[in-house]
ModelCIF file with pLDDT and N, C-alpha, C, O atoms, coordinates in Angstrom:
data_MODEL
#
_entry.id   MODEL 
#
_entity.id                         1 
_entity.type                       polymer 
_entity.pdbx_number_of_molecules   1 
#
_entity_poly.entity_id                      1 
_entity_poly.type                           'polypeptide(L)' 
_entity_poly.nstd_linkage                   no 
_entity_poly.nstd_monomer                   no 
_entity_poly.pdbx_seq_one_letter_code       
;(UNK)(UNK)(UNK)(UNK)(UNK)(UNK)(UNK)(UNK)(UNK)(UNK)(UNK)(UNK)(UNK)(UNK)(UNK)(UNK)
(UNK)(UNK)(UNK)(UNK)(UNK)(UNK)(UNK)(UNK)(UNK)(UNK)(UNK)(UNK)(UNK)(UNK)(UNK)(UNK)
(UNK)(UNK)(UNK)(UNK)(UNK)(UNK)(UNK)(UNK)(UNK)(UNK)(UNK)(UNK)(UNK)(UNK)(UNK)
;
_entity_poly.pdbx_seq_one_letter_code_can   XXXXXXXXXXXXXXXXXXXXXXXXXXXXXXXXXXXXXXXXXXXXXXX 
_entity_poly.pdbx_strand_id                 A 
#
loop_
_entity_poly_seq.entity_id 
_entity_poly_seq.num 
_entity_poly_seq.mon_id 
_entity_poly_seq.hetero 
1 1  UNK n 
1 2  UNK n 
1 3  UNK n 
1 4  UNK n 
1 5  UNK n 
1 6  UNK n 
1 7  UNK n 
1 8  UNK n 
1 9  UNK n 
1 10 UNK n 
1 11 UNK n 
1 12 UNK n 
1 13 UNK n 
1 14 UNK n 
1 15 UNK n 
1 16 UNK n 
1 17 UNK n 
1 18 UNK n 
1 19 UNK n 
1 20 UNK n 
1 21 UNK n 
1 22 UNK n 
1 23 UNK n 
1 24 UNK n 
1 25 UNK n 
1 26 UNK n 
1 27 UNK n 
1 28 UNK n 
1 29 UNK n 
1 30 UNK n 
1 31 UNK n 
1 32 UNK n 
1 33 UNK n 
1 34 UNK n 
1 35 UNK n 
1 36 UNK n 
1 37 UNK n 
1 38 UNK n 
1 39 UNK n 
1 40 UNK n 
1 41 UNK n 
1 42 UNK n 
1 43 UNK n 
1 44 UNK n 
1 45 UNK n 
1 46 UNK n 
1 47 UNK n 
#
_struct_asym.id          A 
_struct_asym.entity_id   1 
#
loop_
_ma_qa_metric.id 
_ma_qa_metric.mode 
_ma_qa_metric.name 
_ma_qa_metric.software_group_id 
_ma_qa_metric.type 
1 global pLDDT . pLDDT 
2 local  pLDDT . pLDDT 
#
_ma_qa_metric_global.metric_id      1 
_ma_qa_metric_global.metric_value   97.36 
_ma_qa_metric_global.model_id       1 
_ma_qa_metric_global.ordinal_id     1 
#
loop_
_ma_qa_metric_local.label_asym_id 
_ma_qa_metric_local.label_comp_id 
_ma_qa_metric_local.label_seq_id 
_ma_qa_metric_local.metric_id 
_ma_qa_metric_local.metric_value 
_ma_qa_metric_local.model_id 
_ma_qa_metric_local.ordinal_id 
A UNK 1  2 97.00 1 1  
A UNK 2  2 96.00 1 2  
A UNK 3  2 97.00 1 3  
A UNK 4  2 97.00 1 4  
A UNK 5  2 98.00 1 5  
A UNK 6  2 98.00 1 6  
A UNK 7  2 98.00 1 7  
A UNK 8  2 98.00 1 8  
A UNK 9  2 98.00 1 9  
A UNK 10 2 98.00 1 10 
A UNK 11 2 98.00 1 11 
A UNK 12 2 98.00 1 12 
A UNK 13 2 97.00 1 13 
A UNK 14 2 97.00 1 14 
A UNK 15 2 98.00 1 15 
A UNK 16 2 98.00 1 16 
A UNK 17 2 97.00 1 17 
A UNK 18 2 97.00 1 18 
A UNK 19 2 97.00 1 19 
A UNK 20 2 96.00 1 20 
A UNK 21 2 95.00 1 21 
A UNK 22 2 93.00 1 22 
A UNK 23 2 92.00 1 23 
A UNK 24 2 96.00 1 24 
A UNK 25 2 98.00 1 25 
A UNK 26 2 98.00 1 26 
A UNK 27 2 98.00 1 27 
A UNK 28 2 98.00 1 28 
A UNK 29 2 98.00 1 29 
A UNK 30 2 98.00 1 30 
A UNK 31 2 98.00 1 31 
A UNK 32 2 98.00 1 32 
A UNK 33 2 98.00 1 33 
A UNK 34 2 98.00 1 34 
A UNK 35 2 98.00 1 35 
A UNK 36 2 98.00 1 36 
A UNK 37 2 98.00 1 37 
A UNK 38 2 98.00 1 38 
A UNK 39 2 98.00 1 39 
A UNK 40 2 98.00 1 40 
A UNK 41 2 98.00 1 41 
A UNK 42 2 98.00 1 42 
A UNK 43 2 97.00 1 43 
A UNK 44 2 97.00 1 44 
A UNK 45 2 98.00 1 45 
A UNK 46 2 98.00 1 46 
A UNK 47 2 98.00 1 47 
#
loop_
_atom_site.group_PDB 
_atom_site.id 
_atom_site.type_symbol 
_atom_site.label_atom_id 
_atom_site.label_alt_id 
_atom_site.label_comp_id 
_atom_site.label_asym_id 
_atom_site.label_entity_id 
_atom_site.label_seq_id 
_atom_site.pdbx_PDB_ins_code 
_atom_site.Cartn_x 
_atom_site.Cartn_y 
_atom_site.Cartn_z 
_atom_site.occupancy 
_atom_site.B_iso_or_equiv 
_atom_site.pdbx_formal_charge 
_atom_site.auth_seq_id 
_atom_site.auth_comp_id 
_atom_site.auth_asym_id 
_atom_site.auth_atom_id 
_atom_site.pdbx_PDB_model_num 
ATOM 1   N N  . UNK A 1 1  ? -39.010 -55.345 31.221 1.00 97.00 ? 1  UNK A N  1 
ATOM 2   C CA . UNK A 1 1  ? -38.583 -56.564 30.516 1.00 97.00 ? 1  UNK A CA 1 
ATOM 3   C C  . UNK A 1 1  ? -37.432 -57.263 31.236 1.00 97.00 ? 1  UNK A C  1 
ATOM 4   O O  . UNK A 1 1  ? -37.204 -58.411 30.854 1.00 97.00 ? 1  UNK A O  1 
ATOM 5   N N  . UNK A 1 2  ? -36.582 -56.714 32.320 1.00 96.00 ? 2  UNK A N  1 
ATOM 6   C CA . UNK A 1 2  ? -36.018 -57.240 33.421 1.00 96.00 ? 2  UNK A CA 1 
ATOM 7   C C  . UNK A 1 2  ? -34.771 -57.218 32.764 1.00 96.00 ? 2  UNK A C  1 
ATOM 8   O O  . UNK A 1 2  ? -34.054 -58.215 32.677 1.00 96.00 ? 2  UNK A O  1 
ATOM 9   N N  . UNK A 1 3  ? -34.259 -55.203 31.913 1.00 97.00 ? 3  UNK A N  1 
ATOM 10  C CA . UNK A 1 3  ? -33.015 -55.641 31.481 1.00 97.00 ? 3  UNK A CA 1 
ATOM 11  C C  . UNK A 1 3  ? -32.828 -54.719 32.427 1.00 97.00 ? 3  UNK A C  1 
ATOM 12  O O  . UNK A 1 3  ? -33.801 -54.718 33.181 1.00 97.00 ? 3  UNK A O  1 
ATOM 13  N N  . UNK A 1 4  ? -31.564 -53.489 32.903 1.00 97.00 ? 4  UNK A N  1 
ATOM 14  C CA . UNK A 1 4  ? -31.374 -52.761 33.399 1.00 97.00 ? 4  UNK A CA 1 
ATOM 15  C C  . UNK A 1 4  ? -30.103 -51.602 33.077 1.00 97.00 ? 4  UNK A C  1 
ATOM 16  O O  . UNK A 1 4  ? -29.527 -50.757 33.762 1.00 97.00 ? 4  UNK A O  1 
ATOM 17  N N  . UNK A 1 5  ? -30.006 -52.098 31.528 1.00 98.00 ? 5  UNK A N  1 
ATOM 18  C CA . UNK A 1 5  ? -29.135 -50.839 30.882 1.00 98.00 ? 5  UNK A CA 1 
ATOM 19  C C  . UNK A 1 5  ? -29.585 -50.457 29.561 1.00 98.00 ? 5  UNK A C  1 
ATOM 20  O O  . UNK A 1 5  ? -30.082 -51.236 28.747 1.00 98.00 ? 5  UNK A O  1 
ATOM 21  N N  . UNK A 1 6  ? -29.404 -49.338 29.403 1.00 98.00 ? 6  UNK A N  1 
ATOM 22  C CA . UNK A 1 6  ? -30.348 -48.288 27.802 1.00 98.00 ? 6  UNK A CA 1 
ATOM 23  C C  . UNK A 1 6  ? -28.757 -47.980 27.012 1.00 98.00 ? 6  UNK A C  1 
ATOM 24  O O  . UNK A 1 6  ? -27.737 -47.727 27.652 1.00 98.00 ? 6  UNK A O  1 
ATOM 25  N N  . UNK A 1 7  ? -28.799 -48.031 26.151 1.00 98.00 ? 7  UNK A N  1 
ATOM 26  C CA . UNK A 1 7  ? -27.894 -47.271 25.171 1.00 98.00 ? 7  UNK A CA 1 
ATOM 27  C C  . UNK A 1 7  ? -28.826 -46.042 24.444 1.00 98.00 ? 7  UNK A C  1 
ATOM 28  O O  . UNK A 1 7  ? -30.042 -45.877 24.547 1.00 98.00 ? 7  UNK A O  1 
ATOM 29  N N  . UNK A 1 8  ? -28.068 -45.424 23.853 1.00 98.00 ? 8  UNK A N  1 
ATOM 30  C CA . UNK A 1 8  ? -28.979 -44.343 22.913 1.00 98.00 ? 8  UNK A CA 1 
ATOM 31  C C  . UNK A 1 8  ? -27.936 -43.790 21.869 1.00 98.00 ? 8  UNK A C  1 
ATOM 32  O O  . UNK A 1 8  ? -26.747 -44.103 21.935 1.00 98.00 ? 8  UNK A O  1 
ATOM 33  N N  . UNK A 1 9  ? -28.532 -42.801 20.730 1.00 98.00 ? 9  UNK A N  1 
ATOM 34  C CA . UNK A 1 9  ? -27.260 -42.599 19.841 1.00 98.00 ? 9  UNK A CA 1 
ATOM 35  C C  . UNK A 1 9  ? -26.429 -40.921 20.180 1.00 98.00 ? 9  UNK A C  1 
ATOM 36  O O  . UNK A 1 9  ? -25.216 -40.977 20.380 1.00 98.00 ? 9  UNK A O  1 
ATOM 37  N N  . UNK A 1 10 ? -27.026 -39.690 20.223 1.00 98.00 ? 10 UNK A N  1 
ATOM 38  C CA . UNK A 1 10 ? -26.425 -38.350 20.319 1.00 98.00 ? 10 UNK A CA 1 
ATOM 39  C C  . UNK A 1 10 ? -27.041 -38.448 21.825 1.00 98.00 ? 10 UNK A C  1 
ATOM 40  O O  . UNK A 1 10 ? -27.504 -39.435 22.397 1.00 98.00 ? 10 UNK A O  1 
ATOM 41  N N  . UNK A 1 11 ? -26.913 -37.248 22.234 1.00 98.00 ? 11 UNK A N  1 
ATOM 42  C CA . UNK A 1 11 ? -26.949 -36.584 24.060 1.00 98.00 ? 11 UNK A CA 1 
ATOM 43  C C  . UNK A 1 11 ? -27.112 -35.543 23.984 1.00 98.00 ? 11 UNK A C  1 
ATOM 44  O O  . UNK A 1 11 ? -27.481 -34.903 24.968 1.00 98.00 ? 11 UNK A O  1 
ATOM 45  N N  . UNK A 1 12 ? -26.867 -34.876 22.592 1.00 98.00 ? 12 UNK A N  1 
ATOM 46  C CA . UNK A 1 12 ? -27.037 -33.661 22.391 1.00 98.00 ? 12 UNK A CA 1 
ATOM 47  C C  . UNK A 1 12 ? -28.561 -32.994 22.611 1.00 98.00 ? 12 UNK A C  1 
ATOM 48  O O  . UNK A 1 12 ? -28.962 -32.052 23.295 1.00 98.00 ? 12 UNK A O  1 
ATOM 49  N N  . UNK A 1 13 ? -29.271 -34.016 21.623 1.00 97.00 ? 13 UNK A N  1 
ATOM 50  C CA . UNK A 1 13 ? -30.927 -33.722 21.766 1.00 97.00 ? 13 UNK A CA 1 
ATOM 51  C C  . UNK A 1 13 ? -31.477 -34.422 22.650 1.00 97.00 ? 13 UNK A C  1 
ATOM 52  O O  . UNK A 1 13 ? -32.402 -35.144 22.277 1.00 97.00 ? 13 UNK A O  1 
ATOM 53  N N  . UNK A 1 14 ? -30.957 -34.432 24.559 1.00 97.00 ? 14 UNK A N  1 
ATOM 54  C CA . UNK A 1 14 ? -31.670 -34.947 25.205 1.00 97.00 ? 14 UNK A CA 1 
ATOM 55  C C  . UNK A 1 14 ? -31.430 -34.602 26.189 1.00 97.00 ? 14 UNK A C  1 
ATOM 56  O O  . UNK A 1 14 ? -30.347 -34.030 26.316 1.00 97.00 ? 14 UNK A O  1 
ATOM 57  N N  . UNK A 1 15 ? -32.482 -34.800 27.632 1.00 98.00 ? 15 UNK A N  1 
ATOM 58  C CA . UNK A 1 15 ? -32.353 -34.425 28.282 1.00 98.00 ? 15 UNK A CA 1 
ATOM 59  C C  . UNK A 1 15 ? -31.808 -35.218 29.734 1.00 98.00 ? 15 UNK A C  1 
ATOM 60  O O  . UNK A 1 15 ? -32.333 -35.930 30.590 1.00 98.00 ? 15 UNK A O  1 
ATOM 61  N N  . UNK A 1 16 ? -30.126 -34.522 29.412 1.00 98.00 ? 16 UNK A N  1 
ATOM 62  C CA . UNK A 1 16 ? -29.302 -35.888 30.950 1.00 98.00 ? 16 UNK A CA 1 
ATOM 63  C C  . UNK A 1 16 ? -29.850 -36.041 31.894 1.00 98.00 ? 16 UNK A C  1 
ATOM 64  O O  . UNK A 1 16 ? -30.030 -37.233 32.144 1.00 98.00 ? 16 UNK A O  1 
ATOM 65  N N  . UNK A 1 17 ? -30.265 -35.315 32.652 1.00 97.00 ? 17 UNK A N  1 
ATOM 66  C CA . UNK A 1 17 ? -30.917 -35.175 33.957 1.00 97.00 ? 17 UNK A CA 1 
ATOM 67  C C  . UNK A 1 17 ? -32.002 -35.719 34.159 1.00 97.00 ? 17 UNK A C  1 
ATOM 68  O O  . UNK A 1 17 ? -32.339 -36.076 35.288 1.00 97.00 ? 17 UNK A O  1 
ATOM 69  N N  . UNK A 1 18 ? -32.666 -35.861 33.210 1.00 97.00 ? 18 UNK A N  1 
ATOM 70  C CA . UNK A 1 18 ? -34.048 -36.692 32.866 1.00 97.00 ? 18 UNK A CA 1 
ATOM 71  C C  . UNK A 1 18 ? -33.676 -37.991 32.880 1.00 97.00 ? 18 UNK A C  1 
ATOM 72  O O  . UNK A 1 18 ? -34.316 -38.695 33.660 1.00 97.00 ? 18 UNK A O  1 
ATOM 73  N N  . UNK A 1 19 ? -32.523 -38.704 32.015 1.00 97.00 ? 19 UNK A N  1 
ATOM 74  C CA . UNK A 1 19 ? -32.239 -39.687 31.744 1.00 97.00 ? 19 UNK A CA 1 
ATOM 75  C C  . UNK A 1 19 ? -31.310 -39.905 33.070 1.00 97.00 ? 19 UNK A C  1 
ATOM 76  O O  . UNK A 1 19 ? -31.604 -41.017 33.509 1.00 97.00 ? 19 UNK A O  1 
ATOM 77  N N  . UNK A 1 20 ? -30.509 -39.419 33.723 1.00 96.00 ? 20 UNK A N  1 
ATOM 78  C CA . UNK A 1 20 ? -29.664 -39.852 34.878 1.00 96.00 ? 20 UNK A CA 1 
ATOM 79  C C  . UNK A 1 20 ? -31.092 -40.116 35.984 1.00 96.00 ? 20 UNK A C  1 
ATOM 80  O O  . UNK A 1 20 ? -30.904 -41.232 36.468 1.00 96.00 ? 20 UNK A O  1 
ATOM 81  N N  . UNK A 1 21 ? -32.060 -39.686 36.400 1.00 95.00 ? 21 UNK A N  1 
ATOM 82  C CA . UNK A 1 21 ? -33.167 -40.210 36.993 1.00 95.00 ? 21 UNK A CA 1 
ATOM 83  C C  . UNK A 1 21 ? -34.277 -41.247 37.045 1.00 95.00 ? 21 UNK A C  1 
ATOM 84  O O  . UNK A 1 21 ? -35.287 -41.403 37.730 1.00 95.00 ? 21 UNK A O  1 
ATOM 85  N N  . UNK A 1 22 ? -33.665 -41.915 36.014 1.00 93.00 ? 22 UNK A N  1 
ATOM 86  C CA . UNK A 1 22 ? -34.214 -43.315 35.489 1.00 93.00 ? 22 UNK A CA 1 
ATOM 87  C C  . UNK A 1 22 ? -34.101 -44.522 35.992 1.00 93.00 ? 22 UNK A C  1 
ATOM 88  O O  . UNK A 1 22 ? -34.681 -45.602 35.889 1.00 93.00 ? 22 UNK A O  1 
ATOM 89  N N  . UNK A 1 23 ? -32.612 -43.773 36.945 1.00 92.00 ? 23 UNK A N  1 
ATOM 90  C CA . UNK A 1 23 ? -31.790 -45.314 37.360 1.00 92.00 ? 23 UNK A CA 1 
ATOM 91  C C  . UNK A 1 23 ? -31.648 -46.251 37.071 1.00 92.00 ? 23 UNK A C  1 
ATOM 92  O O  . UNK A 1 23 ? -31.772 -47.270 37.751 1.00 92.00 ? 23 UNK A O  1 
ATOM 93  N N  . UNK A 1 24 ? -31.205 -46.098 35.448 1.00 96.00 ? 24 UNK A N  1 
ATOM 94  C CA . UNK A 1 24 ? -30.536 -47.133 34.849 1.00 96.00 ? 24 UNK A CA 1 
ATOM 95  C C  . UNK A 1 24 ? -29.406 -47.012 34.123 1.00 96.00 ? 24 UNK A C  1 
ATOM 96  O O  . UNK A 1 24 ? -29.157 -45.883 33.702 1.00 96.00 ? 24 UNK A O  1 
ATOM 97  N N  . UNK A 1 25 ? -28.391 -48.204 33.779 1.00 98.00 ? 25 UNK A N  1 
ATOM 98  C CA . UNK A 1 25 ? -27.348 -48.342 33.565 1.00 98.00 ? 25 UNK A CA 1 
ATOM 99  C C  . UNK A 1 25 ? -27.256 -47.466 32.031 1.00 98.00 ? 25 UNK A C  1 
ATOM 100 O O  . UNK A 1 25 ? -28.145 -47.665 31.203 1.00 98.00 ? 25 UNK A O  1 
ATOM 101 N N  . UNK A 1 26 ? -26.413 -46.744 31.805 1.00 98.00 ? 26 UNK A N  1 
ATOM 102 C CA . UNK A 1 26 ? -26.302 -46.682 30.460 1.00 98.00 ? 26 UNK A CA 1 
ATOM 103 C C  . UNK A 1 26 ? -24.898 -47.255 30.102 1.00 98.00 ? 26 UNK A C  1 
ATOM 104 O O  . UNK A 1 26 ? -23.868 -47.140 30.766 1.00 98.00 ? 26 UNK A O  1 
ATOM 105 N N  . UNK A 1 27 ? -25.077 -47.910 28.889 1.00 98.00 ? 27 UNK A N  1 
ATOM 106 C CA . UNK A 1 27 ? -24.073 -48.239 28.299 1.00 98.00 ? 27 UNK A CA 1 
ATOM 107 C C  . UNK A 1 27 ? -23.045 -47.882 27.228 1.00 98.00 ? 27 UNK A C  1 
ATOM 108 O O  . UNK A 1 27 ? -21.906 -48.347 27.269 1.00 98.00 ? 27 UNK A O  1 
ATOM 109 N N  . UNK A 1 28 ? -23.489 -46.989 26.198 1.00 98.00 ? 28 UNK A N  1 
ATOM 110 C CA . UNK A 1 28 ? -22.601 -46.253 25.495 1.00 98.00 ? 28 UNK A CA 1 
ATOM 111 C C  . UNK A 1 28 ? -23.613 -45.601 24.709 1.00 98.00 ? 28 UNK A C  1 
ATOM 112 O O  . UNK A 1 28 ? -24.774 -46.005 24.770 1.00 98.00 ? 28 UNK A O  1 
ATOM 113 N N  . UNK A 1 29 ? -23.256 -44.535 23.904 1.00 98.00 ? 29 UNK A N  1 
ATOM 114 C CA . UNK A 1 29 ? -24.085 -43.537 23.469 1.00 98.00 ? 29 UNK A CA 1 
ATOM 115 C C  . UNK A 1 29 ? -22.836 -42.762 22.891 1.00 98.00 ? 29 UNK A C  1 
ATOM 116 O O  . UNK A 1 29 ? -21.686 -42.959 23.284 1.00 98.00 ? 29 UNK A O  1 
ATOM 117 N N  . UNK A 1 30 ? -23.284 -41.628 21.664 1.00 98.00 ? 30 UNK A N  1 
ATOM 118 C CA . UNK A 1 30 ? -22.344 -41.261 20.295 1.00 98.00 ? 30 UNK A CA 1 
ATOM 119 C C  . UNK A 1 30 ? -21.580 -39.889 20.761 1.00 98.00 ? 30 UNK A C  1 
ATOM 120 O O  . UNK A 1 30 ? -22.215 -38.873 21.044 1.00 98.00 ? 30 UNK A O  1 
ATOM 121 N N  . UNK A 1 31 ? -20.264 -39.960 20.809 1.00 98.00 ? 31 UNK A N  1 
ATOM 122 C CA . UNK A 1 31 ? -19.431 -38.929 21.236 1.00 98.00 ? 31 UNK A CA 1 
ATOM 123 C C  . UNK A 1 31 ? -20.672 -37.751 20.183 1.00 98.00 ? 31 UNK A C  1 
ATOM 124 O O  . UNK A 1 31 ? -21.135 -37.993 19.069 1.00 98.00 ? 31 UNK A O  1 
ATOM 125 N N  . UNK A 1 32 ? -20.884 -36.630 20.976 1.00 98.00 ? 32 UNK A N  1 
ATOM 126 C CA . UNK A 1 32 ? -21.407 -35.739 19.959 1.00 98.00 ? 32 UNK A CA 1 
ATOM 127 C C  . UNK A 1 32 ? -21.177 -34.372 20.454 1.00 98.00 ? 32 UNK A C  1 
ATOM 128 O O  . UNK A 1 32 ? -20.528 -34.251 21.493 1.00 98.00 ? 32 UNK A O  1 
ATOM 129 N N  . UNK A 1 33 ? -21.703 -33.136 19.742 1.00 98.00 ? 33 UNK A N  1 
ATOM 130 C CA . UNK A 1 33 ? -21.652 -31.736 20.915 1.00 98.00 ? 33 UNK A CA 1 
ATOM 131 C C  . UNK A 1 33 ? -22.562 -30.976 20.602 1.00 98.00 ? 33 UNK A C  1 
ATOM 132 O O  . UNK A 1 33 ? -23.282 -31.144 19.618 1.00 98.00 ? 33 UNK A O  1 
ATOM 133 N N  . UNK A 1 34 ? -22.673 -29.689 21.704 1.00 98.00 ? 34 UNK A N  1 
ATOM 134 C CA . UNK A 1 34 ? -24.049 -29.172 21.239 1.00 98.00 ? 34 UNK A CA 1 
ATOM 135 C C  . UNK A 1 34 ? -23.833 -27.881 20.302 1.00 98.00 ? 34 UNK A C  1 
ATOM 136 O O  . UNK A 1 34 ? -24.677 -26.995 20.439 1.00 98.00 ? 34 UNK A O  1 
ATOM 137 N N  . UNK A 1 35 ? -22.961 -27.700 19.507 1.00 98.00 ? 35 UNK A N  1 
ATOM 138 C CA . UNK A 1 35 ? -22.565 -27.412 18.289 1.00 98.00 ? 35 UNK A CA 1 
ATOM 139 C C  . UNK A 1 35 ? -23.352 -28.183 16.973 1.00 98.00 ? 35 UNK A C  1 
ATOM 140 O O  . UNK A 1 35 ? -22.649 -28.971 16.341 1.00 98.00 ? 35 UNK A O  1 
ATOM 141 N N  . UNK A 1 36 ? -24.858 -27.987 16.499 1.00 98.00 ? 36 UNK A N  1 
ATOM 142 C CA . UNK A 1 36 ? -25.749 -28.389 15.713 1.00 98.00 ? 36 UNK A CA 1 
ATOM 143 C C  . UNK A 1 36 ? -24.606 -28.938 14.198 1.00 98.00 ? 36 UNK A C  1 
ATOM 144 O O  . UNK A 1 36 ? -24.517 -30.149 13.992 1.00 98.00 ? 36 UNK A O  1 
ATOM 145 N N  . UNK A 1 37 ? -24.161 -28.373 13.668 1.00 98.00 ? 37 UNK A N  1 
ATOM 146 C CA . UNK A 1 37 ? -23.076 -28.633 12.831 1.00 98.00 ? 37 UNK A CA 1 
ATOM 147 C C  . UNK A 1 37 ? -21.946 -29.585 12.668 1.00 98.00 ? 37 UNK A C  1 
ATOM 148 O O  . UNK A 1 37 ? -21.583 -30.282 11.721 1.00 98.00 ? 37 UNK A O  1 
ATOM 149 N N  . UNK A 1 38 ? -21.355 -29.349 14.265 1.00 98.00 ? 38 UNK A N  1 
ATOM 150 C CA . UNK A 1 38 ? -20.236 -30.529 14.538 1.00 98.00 ? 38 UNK A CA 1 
ATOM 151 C C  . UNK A 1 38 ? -21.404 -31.789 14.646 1.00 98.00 ? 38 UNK A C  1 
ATOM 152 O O  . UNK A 1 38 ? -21.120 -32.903 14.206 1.00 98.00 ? 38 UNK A O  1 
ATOM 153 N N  . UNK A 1 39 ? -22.595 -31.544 15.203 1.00 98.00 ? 39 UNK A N  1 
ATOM 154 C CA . UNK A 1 39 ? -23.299 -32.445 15.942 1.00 98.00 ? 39 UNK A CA 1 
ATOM 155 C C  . UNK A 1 39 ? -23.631 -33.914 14.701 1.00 98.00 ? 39 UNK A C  1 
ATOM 156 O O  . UNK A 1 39 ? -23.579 -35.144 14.700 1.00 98.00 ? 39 UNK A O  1 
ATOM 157 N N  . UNK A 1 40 ? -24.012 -32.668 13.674 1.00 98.00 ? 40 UNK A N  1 
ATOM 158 C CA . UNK A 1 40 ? -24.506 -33.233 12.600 1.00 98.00 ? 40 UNK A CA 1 
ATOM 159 C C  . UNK A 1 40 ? -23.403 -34.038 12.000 1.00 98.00 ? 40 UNK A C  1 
ATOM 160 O O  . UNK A 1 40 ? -23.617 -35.206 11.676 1.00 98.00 ? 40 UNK A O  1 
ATOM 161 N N  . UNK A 1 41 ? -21.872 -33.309 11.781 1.00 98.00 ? 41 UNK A N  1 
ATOM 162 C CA . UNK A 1 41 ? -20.845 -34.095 11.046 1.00 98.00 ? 41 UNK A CA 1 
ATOM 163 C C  . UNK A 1 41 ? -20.095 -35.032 11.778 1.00 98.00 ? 41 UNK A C  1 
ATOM 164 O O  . UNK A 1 41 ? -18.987 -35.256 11.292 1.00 98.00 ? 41 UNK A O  1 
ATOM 165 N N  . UNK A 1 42 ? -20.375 -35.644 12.803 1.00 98.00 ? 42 UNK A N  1 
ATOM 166 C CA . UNK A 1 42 ? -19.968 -36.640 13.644 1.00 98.00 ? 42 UNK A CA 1 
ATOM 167 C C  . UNK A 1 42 ? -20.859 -37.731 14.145 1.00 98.00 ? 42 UNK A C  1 
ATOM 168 O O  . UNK A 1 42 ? -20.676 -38.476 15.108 1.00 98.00 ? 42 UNK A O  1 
ATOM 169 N N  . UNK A 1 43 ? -22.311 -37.659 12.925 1.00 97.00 ? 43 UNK A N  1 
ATOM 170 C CA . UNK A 1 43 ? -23.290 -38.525 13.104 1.00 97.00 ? 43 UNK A CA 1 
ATOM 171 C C  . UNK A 1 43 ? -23.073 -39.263 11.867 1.00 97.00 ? 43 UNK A C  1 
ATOM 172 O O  . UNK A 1 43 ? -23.544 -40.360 11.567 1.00 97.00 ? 43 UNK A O  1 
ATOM 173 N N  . UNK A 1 44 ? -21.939 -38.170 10.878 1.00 97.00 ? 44 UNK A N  1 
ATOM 174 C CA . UNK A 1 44 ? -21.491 -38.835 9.970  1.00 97.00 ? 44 UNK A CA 1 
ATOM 175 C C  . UNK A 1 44 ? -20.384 -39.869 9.502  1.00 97.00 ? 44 UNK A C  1 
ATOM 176 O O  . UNK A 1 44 ? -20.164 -40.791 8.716  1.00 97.00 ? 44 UNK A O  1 
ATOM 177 N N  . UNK A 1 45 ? -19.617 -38.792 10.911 1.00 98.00 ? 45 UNK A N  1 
ATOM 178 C CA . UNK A 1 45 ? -18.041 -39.456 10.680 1.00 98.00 ? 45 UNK A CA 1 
ATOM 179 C C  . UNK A 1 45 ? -16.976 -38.130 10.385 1.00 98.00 ? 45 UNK A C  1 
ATOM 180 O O  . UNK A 1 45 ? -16.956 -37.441 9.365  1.00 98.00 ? 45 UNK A O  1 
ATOM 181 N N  . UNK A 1 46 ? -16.212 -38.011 11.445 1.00 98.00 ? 46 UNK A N  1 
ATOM 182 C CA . UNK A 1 46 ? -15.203 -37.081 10.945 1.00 98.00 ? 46 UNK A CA 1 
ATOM 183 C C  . UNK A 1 46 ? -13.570 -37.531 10.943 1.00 98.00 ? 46 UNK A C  1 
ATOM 184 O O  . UNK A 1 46 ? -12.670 -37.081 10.233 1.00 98.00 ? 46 UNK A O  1 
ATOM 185 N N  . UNK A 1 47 ? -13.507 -38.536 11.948 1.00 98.00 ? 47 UNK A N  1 
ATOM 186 C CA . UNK A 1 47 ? -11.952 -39.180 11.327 1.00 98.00 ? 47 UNK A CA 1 
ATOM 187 C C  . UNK A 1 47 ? -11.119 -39.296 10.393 1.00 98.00 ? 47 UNK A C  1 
ATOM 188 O O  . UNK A 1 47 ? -10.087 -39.945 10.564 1.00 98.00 ? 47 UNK A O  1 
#
């Protein structure tokens, strides 16, 4: 479609290396960790 950057929401359930081989820009995506729990309560909001 002639854009050349992806956002997405967690990183947790994905695969970087897959996505760093895409060669495209990413632009921001959701502080998260691979702690299923924290993962989950910071999709909520923990501030």
């Amino acid at each position: 479609c002639g854009i050349d950057t992806v956002e997405f929401w967690k990183w947790s359930n994905k695969d970087i290396d897959k996505i760093k081989q895409n060669n495209m820009n990413v632009s921001i995506f959701n502080i998260d960790s691979a702690d299923e729990k924290l993962s989950y309560d910071l999709s909520r909001g923990i501030l």
